[in-house]
N, C-alpha and C. Protein backbone atom coordinates (compact mmCIF):
# COMPACT_ATOMS: atom_id res chain seq x y z
N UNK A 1 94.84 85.89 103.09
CA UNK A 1 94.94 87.34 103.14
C UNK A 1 93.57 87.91 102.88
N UNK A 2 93.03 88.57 103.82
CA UNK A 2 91.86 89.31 103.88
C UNK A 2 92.02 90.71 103.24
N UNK A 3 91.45 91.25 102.59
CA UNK A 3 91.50 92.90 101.58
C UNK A 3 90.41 93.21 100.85
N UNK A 4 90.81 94.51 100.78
CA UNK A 4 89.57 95.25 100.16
C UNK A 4 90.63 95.85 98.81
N UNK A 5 90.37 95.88 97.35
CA UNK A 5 90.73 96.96 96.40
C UNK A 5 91.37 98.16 97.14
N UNK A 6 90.50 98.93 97.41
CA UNK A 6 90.77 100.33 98.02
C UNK A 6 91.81 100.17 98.86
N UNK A 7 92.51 98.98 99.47
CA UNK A 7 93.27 98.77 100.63
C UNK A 7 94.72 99.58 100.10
N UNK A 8 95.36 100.76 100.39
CA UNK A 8 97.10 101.08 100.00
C UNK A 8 97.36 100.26 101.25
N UNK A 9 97.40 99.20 102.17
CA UNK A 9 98.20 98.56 102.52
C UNK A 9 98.06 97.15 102.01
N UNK A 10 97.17 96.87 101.50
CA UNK A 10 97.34 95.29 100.50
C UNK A 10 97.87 95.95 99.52
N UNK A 11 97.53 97.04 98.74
CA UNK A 11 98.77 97.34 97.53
C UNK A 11 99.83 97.16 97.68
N UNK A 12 100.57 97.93 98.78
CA UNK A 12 102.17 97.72 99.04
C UNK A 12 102.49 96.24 99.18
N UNK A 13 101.55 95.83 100.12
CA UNK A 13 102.16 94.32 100.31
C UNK A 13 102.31 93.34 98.60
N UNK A 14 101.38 93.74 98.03
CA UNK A 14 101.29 93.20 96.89
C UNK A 14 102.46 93.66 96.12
N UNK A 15 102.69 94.52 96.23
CA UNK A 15 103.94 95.66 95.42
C UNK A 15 105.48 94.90 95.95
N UNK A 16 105.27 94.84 96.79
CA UNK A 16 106.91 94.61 98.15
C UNK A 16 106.91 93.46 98.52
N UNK A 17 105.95 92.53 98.57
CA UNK A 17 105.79 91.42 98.84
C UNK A 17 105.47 90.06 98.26
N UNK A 18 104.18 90.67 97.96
CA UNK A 18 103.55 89.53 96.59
C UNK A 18 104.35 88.57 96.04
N UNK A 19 104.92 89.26 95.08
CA UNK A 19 105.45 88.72 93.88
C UNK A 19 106.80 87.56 94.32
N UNK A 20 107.10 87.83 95.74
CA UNK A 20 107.95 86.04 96.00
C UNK A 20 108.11 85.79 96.92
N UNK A 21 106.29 86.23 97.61
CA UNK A 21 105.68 85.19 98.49
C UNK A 21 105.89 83.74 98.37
N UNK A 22 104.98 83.36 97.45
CA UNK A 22 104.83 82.17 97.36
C UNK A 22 106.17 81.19 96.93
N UNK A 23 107.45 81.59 96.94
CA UNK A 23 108.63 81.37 96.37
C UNK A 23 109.51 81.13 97.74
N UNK A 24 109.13 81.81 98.50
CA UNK A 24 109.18 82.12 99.89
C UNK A 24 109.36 80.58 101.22
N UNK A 25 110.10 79.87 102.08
CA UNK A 25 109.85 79.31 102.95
C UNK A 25 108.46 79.46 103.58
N UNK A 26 108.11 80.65 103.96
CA UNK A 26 107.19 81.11 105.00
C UNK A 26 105.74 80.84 103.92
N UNK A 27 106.00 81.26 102.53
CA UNK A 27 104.76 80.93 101.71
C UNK A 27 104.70 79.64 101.05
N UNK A 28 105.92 78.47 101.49
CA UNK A 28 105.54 77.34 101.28
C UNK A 28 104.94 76.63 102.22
N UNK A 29 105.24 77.44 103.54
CA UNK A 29 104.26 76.53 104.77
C UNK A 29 103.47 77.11 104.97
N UNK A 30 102.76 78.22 104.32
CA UNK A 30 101.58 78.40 104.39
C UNK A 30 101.23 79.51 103.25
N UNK A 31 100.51 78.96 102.38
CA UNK A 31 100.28 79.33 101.20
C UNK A 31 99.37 80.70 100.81
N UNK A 32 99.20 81.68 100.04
CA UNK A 32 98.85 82.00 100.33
C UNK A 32 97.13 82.31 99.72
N UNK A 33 95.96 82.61 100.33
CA UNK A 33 94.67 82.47 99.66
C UNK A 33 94.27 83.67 100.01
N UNK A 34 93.65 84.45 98.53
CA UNK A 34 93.10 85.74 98.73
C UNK A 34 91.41 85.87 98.73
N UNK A 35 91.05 86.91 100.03
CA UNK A 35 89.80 87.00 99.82
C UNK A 35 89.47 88.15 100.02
N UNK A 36 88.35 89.06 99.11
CA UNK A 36 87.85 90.33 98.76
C UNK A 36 86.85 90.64 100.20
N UNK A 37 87.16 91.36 100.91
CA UNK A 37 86.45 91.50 102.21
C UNK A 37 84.59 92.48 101.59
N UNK A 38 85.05 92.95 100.14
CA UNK A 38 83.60 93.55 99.34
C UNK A 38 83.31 92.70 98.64
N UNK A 39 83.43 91.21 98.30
CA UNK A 39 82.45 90.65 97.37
C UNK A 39 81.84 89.19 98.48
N UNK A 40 81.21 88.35 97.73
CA UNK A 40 80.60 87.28 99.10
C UNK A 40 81.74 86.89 99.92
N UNK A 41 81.40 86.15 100.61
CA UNK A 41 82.05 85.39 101.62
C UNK A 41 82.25 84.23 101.20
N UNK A 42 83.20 83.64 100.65
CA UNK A 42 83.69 81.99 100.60
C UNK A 42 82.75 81.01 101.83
N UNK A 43 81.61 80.17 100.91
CA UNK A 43 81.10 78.98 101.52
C UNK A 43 81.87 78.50 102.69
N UNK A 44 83.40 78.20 102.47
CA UNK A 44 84.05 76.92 102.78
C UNK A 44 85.06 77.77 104.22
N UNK A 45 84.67 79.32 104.37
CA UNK A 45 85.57 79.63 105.15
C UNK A 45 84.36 80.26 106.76
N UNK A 46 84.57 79.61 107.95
CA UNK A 46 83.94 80.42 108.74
C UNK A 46 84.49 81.95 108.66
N UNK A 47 82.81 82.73 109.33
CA UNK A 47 83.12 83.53 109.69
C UNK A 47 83.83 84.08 110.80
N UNK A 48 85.12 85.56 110.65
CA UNK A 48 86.55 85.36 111.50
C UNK A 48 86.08 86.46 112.26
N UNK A 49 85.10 87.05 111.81
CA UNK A 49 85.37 88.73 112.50
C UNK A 49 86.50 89.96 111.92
N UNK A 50 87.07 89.88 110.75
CA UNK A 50 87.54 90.13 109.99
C UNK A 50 87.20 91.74 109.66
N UNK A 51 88.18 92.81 110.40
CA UNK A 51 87.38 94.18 110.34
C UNK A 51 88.60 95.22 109.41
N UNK A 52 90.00 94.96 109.41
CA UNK A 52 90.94 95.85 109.00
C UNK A 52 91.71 94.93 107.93
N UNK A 53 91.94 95.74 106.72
CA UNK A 53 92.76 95.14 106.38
C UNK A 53 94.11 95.72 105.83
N UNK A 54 95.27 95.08 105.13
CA UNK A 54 94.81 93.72 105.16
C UNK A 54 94.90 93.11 106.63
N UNK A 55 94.57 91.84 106.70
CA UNK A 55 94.54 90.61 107.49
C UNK A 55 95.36 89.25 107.26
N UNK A 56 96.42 89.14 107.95
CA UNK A 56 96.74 87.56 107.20
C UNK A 56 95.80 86.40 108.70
N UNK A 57 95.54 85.37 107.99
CA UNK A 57 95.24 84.24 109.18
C UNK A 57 95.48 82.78 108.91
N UNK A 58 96.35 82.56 109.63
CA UNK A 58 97.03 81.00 109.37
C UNK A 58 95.91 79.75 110.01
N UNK A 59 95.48 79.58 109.18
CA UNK A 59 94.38 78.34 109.05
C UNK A 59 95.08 76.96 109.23
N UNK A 60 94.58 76.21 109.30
CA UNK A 60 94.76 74.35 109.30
C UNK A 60 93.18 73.61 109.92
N UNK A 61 93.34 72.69 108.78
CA UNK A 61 91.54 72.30 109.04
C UNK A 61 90.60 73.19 108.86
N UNK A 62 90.51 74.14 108.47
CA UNK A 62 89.42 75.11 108.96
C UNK A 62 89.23 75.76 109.95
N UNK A 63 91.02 75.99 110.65
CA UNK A 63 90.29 76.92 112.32
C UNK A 63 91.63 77.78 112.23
N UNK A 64 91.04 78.77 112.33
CA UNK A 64 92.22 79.95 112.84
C UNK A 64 93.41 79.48 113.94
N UNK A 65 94.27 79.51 113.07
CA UNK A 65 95.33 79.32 114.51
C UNK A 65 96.13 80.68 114.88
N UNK A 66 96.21 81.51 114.19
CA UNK A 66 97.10 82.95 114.38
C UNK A 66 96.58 84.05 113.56
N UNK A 67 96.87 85.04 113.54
CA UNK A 67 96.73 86.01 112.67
C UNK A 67 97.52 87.34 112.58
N UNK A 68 97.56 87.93 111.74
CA UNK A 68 98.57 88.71 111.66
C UNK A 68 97.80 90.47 110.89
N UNK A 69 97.72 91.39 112.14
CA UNK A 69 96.86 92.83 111.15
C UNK A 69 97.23 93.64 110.58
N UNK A 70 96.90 94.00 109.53
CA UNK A 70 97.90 94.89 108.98
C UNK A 70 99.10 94.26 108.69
N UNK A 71 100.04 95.55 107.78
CA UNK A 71 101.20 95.06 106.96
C UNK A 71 102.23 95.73 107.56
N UNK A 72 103.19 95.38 108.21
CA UNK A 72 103.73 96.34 109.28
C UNK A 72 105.30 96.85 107.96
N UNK A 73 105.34 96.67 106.42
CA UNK A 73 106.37 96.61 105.63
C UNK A 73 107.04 95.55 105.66
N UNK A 74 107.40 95.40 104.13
CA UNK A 74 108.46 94.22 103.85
C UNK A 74 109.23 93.95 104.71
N UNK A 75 110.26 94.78 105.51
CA UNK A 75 111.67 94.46 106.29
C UNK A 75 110.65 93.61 107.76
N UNK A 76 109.60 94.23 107.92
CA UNK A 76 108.98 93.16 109.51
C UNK A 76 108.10 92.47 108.86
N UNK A 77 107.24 92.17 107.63
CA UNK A 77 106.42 91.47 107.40
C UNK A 77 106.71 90.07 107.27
N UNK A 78 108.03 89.55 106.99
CA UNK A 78 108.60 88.20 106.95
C UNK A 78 108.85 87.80 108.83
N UNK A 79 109.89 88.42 109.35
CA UNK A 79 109.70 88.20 110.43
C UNK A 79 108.32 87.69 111.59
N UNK A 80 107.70 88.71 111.08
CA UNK A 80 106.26 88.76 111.77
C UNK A 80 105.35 87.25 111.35
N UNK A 81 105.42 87.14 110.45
CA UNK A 81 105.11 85.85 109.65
C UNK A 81 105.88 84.44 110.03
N UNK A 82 107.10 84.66 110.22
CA UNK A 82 107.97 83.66 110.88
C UNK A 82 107.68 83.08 112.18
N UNK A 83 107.61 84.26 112.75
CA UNK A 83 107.42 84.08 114.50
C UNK A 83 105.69 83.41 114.62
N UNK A 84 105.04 83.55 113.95
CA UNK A 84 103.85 83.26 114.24
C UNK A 84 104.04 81.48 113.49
N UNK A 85 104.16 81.06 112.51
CA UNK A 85 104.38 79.65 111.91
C UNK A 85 105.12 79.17 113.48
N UNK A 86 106.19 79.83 113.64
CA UNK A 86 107.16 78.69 114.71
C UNK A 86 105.98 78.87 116.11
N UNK A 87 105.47 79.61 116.57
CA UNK A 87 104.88 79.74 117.64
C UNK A 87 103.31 78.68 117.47
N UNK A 88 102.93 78.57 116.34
CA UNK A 88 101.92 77.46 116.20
C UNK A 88 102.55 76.13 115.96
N UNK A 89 103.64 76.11 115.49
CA UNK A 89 104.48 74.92 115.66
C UNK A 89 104.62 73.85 116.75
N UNK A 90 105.24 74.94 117.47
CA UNK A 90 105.63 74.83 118.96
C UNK A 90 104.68 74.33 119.67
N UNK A 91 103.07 74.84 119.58
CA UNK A 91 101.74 74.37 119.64
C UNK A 91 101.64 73.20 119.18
N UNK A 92 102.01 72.58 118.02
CA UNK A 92 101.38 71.12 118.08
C UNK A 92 100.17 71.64 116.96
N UNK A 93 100.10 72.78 116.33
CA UNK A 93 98.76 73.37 115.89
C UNK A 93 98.87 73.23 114.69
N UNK A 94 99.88 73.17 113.48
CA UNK A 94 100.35 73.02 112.06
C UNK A 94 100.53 71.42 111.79
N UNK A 95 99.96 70.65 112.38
CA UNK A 95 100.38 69.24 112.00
C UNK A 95 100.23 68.88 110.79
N UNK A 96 98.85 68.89 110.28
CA UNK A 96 98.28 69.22 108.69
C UNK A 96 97.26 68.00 108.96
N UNK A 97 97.30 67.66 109.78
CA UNK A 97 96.34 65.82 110.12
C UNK A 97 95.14 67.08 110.80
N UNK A 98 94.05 66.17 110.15
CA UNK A 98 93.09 67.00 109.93
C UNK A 98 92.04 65.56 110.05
N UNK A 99 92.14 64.79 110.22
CA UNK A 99 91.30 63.62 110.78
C UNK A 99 90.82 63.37 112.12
């Protein structure tokens, strides 16, 4: 999850969402990692082009496989999240083999 402080749409998500994400199917297959779009840039993450937030982006290995802009609310934010895991699935793109 890409965000800025100032973000009222990472607030809500954090507010409506957050708290059982990670409790979540969708946040056990893909976990979730926060990064401050105002402080450095994480060494270990290329740069995405990363302009609105928030941002979700479903990684494996180190490469973008989907992404998701903005928080469209709790009632579509699971859905929206769903459809994108099964559609990289379906891809062959979530294997987790990274060799």
């Amino acid at each position: 999850m890409f965000e800025r402080q100032d973000c009222s749409w990472c607030k809500a998500w954090h507010r409506e969402v957050g708290p059982g994400y990670d409790k979540s199917e969708e946040g056990r297959q893909a976990p979730l990692r926060r990064v401050d779009l105002d402080r450095d840039w994480p060494a270990d993450l290329p740069r995405l082009g990363i302009r609105y937030t928030p941002t979700f982006v479903l990684m494996t290995c180190g490469h973008e496989i989907g992404r998701l802009v903005g928080y469209p609310g709790a009632d579509f934010f699971y859905p929206k999240v769903e459809a994108l895991l099964e559609q990289s699935q379906g891809n062959g793109k979530t294997s987790g083999n990274c060799g």
